[in-house]
C-alpha atoms as a PDB file:
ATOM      1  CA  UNK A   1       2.702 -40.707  -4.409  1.00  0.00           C
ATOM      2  CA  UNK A   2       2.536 -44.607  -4.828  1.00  0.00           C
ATOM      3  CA  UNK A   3       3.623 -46.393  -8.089  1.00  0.00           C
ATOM      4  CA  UNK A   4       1.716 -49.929  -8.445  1.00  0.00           C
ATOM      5  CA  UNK A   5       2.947 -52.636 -10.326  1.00  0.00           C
ATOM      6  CA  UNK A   6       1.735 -56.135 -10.844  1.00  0.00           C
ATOM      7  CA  UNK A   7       3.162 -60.015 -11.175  1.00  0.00           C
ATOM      8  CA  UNK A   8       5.125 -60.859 -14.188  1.00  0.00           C
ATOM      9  CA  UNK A   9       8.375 -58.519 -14.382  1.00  0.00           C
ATOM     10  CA  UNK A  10      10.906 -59.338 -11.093  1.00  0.00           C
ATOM     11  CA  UNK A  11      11.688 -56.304  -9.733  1.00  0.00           C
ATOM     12  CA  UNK A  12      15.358 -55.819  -8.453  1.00  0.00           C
ATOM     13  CA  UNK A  13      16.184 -53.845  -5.242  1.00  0.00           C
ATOM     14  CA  UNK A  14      19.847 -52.980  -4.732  1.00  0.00           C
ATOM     15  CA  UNK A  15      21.107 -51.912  -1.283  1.00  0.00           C
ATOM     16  CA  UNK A  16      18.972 -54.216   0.728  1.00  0.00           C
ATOM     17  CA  UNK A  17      21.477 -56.787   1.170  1.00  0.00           C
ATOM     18  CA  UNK A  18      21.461 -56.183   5.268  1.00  0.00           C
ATOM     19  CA  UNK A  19      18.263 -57.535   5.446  1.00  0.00           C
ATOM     20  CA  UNK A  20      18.478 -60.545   4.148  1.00  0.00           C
ATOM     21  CA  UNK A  21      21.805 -61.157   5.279  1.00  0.00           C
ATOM     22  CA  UNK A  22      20.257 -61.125   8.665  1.00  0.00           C
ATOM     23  CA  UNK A  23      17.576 -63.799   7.293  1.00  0.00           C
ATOM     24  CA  UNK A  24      20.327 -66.201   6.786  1.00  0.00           C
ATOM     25  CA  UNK A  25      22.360 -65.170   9.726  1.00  0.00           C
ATOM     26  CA  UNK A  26      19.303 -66.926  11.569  1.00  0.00           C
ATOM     27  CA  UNK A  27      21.515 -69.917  11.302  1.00  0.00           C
ATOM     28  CA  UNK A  28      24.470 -69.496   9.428  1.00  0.00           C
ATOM     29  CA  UNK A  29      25.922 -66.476  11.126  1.00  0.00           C
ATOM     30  CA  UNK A  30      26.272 -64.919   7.179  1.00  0.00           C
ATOM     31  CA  UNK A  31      25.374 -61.472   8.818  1.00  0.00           C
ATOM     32  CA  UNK A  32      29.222 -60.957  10.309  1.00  0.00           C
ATOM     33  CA  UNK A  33      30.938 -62.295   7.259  1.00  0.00           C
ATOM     34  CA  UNK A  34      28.667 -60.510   4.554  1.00  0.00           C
ATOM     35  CA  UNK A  35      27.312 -57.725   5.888  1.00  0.00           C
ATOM     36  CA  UNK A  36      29.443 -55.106   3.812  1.00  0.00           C
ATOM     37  CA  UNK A  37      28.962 -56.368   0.190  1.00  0.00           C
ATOM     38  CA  UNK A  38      26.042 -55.229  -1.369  1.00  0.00           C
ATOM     39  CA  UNK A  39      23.539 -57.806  -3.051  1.00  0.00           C
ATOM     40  CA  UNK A  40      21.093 -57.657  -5.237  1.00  0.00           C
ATOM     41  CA  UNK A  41      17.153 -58.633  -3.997  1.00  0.00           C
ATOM     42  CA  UNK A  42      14.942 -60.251  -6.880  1.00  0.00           C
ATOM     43  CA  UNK A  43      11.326 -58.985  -5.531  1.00  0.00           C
ATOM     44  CA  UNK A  44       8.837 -61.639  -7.214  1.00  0.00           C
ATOM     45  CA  UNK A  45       4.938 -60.405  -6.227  1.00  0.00           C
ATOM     46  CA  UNK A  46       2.006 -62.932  -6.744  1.00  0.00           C
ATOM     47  CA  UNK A  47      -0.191 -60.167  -7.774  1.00  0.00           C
ATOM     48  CA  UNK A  48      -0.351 -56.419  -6.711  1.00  0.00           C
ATOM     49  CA  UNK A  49       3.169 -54.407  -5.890  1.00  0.00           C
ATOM     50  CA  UNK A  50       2.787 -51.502  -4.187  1.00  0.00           C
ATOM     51  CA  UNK A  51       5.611 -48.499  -3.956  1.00  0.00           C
ATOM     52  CA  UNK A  52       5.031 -45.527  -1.478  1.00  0.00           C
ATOM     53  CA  UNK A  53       7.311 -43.126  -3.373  1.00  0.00           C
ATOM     54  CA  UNK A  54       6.590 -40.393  -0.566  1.00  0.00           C
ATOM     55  CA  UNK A  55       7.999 -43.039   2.372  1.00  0.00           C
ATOM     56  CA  UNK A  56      10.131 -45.498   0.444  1.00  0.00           C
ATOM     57  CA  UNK A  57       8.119 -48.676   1.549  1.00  0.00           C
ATOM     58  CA  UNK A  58       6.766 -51.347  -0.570  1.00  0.00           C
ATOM     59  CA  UNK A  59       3.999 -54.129   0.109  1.00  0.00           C
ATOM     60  CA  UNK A  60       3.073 -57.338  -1.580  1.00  0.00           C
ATOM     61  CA  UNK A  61      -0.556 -57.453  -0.352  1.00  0.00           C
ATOM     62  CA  UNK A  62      -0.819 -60.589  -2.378  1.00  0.00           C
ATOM     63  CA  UNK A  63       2.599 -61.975  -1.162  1.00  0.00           C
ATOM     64  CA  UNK A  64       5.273 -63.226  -3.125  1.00  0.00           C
ATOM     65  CA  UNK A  65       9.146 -64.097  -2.663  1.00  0.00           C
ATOM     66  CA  UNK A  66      12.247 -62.323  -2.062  1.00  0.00           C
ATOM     67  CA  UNK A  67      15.858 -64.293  -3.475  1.00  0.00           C
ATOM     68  CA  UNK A  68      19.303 -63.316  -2.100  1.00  0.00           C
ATOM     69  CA  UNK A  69      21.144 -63.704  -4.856  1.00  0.00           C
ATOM     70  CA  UNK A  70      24.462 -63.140  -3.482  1.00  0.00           C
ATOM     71  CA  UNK A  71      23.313 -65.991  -0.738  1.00  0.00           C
ATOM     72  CA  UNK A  72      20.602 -68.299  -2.102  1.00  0.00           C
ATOM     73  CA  UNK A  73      18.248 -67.350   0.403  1.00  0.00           C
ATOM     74  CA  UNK A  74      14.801 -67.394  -0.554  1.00  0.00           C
ATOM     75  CA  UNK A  75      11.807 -65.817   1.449  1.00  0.00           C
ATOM     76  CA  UNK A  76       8.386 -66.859   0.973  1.00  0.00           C
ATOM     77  CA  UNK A  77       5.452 -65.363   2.408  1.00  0.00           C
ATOM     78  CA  UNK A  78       1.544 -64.114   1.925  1.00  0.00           C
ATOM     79  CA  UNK A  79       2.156 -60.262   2.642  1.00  0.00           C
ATOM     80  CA  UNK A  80       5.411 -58.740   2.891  1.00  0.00           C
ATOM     81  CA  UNK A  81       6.512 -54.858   3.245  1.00  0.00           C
ATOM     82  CA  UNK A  82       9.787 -53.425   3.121  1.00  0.00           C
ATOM     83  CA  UNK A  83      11.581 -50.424   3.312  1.00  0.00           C
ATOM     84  CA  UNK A  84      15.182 -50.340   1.841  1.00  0.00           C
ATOM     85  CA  UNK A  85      17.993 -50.302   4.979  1.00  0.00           C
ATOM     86  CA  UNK A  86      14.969 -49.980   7.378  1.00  0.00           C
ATOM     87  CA  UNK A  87      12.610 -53.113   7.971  1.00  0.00           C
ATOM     88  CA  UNK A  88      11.460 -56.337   6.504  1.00  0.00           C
ATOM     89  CA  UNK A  89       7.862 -57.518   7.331  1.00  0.00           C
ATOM     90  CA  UNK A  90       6.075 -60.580   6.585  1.00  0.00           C
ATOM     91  CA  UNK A  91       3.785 -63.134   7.502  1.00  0.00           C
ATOM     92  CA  UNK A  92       2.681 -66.301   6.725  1.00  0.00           C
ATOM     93  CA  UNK A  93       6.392 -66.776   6.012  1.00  0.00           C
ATOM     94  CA  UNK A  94       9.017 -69.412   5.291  1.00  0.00           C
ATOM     95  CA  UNK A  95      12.218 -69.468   4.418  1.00  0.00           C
ATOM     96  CA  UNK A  96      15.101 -71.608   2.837  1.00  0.00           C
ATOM     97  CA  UNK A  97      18.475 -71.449   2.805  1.00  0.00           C
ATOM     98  CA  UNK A  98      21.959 -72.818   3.514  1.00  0.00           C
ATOM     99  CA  UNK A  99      20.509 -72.624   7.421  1.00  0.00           C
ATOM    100  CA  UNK A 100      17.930 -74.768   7.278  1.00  0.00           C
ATOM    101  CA  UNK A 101      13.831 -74.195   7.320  1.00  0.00           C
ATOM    102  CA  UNK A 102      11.977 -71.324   9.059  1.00  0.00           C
ATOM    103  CA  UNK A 103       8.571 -71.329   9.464  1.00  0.00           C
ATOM    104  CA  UNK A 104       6.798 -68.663  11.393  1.00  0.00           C
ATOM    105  CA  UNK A 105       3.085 -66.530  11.650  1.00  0.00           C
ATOM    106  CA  UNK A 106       5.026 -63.017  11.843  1.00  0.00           C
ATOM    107  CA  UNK A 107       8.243 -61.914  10.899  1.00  0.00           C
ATOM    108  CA  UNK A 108       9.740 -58.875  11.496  1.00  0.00           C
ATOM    109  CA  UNK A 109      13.671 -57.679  10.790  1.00  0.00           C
ATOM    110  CA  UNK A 110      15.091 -54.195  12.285  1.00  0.00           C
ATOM    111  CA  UNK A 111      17.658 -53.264  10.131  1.00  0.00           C
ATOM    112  CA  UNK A 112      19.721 -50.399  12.093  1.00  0.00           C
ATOM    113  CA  UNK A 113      19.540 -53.083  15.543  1.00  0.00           C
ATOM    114  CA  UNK A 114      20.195 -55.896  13.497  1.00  0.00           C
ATOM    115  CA  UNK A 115      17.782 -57.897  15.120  1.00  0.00           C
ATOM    116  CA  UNK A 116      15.161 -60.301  14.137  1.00  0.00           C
ATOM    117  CA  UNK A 117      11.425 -61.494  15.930  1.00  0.00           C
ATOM    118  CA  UNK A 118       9.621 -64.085  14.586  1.00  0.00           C
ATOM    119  CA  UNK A 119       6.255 -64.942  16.717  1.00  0.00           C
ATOM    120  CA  UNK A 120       4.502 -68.007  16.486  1.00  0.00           C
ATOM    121  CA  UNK A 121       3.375 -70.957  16.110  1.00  0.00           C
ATOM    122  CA  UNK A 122       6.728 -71.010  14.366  1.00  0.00           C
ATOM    123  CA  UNK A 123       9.335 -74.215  14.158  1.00  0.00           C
ATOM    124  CA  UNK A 124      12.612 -74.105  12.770  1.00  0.00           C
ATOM    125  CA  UNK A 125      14.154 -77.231  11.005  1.00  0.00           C
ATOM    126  CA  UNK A 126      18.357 -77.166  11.608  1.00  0.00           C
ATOM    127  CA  UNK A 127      19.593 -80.499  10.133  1.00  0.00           C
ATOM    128  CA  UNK A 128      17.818 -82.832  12.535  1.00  0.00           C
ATOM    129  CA  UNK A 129      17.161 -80.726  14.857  1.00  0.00           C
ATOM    130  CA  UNK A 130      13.592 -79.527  14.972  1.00  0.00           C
ATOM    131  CA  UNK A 131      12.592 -76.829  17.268  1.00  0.00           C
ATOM    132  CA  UNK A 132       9.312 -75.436  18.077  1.00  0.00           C
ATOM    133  CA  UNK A 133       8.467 -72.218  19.977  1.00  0.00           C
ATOM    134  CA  UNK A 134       6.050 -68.854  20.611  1.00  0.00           C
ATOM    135  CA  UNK A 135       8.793 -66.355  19.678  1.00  0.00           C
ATOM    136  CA  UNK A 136      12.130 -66.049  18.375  1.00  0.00           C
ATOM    137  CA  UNK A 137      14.176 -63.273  18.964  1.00  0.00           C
ATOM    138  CA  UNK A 138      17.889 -63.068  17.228  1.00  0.00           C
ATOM    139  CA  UNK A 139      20.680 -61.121  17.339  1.00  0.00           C
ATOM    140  CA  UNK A 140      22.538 -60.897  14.886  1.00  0.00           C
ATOM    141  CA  UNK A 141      25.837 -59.065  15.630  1.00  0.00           C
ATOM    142  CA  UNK A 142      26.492 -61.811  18.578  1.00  0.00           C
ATOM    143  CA  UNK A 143      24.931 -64.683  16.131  1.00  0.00           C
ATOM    144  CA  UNK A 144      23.004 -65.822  18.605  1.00  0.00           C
ATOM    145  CA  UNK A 145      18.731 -67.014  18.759  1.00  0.00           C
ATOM    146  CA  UNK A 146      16.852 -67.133  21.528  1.00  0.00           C
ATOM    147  CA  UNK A 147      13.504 -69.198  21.734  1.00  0.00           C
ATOM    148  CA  UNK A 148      10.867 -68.268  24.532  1.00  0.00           C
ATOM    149  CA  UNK A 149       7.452 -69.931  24.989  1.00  0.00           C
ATOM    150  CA  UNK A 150       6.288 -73.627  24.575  1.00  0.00           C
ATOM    151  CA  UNK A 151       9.717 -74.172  23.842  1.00  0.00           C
ATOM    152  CA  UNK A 152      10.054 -77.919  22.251  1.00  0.00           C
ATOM    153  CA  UNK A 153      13.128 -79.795  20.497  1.00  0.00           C
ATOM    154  CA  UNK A 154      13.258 -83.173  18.324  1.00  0.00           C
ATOM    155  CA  UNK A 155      16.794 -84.893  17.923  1.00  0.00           C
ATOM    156  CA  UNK A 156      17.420 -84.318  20.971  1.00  0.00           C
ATOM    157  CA  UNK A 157      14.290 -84.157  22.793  1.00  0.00           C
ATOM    158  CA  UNK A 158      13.442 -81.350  24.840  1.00  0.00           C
ATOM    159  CA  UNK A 159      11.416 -79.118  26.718  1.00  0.00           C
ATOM    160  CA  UNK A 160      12.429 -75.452  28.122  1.00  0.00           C
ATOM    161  CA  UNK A 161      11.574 -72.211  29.395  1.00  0.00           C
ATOM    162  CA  UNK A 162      13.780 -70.622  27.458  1.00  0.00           C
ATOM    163  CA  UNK A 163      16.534 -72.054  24.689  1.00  0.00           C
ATOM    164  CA  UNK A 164      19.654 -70.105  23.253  1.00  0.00           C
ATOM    165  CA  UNK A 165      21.277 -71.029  20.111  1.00  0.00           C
ATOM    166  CA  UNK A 166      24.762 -70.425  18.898  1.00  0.00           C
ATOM    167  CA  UNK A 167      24.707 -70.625  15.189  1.00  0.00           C
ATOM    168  CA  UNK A 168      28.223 -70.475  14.607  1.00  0.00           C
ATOM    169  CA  UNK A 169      28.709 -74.100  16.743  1.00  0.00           C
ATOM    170  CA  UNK A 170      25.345 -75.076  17.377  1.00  0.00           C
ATOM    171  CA  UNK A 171      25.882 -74.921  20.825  1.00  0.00           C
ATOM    172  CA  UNK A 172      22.139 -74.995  22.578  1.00  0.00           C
ATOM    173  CA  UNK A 173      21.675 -73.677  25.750  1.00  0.00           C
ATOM    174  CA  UNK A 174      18.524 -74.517  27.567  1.00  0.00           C
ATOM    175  CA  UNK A 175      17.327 -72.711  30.248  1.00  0.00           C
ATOM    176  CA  UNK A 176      14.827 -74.168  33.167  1.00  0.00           C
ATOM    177  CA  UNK A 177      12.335 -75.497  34.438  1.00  0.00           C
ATOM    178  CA  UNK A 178      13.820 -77.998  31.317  1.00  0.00           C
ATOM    179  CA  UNK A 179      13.191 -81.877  30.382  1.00  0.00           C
ATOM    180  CA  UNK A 180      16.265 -83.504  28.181  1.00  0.00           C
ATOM    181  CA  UNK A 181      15.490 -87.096  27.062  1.00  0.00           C
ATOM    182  CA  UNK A 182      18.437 -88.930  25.352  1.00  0.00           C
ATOM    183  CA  UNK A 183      17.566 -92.321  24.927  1.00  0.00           C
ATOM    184  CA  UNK A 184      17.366 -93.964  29.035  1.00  0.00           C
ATOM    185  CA  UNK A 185      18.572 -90.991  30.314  1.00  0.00           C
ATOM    186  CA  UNK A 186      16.436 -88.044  31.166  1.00  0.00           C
ATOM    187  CA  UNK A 187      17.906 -84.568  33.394  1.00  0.00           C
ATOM    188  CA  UNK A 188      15.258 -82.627  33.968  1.00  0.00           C
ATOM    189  CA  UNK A 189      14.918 -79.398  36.978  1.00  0.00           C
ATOM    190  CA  UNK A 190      12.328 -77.865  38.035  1.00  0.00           C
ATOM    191  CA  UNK A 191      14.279 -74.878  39.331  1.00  0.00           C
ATOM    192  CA  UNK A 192      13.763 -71.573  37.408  1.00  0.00           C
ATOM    193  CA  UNK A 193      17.140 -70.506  35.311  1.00  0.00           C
ATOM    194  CA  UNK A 194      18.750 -74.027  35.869  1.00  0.00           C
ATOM    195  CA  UNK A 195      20.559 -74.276  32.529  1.00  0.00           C
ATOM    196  CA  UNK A 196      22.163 -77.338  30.620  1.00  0.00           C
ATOM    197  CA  UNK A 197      24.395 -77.360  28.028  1.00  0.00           C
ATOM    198  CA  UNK A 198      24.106 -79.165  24.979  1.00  0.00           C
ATOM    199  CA  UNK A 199      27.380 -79.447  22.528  1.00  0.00           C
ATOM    200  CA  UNK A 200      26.765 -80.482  19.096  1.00  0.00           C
ATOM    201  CA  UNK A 201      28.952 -83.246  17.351  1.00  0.00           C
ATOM    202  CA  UNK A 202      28.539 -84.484  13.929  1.00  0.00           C
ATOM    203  CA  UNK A 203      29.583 -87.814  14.272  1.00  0.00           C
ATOM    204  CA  UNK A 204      30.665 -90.321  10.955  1.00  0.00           C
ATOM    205  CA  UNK A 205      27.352 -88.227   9.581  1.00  0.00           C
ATOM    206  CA  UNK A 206      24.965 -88.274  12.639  1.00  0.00           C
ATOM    207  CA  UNK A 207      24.105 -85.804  14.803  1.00  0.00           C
ATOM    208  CA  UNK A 208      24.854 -86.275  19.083  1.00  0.00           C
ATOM    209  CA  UNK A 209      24.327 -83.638  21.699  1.00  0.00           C
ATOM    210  CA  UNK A 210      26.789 -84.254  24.924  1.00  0.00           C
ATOM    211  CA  UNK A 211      24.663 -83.131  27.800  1.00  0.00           C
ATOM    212  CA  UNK A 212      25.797 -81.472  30.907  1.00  0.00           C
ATOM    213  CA  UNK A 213      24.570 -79.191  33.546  1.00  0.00           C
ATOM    214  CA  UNK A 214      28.471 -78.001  34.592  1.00  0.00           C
ATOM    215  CA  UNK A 215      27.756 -75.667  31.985  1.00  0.00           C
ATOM    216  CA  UNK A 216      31.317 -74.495  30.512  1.00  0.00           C
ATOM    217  CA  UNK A 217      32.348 -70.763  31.746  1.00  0.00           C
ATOM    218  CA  UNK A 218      33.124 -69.623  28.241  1.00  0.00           C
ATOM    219  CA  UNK A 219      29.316 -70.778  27.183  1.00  0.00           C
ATOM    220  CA  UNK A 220      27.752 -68.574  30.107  1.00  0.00           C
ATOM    221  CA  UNK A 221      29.965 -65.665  29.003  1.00  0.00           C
ATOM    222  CA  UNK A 222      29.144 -66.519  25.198  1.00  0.00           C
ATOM    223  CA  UNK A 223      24.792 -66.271  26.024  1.00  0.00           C
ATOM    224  CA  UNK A 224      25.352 -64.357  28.744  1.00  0.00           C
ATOM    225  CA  UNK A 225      23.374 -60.947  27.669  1.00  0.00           C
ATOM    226  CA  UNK A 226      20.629 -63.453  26.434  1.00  0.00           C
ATOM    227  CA  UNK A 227      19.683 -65.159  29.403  1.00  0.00           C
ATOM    228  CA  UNK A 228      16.011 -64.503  30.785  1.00  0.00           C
END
């Protein structure tokens, strides 16, 4: 059976709080500290809501926005089907919160593995950092993002194979054949799995990376299961 609804009523959604704690865990590492209290989704469809009453899933064919209210986190996107402590797909999708800016094609969240894939083009905006990529995958339990393909970086300025994120220190990891420019100096290798370590600072308001390619051992143990 399938119930259909359309825009101008929000629809709320209780028991879904996982999966949008894991949205804002992209960055801010909420999953860990939140993931027991249960939220409250506000569902808000452009048009058309559709509820599968025989499988539990719903679909915004027209899009439409999903708000964390416990969090803040808002998800915007131009189709989106969920299933309540299952999934969360979208695409065309961004999304705002205490993290940042997420922008990405496809985005997919697997509720029991706690994991998210976003596939590109996508770009996420994390203070001034700006980072560009095919594919993210995250994990959420270890709080950690890795980007693959076309990997690119603004403030600093990068280029990678492969980049890992810690989003409880924004500690970046990038993983070669890399290119690092920081002003006159530039470390690049061409060697496959070279890695160099980038430690954030916030200094008197702006943002410095200390590079280094004696990568710290409690860094390779930290992004160690992530590593290509």
């Amino acid at each position: 059976m399938i119930l259909r609804t359309f825009m101008g009523t929000p629809v709320t959604v209780l028991g879904v709080a996982r999966s949008l704690a894991l949205v804002t865990m992209l960055t801010a590492a909420v999953w860990a500290q939140e993931g027991s209290v249960l939220a409250a989704l506000e569902v808000v469809p452009r048009g058309e809501q559709i509820f599968n009453l025989d499988t539990g899933r719903t679909e915004l064919p027209d899009g439409g926005e999903v708000i964390d209210q416990a969090t803040g986190v808002r998800l915007v996107a131009d189709f989106v089907s969920f299933t309540e402590g299952e999934f969360i797909e979208a695409t065309a999708v961004e999304v705002d919160g205490a993290f940042g800016h997420l922008t990405a094609a496809q985005l997919s969240i697997d509720i029991a593995e706690e994991t998210l894939v976003a596939e590109g083009p996508l770009q996420l905006v994390r203070d001034a950092l700006v980072i560009e990529a095919d594919l993210v995958t995250f994990d959420a339990a270890k709080s950690i993002v890795r980007f693959d393909g076309s990997v690119r970086g603004v403030n600093p300025t990068f280029e990678a194979a492969t980049m890992l994120l810690d989003t409880l220190d924004g500690t970046v990891l990038l993983v070669g054949p890399y290119v690092f420019e920081d002003g006159l100096l530039t470390l690049t290798t061409s060697q496959i799995g070279g890695l160099l370590e980038l430690t954030y600072q916030d200094i008197d308001g702006v943002q410095v990376y200390d590079a280094t390619t004696e990568v710290s051992a409690a860094v390779t143990q930290r992004f160690r299961r992530h590593l290509p």
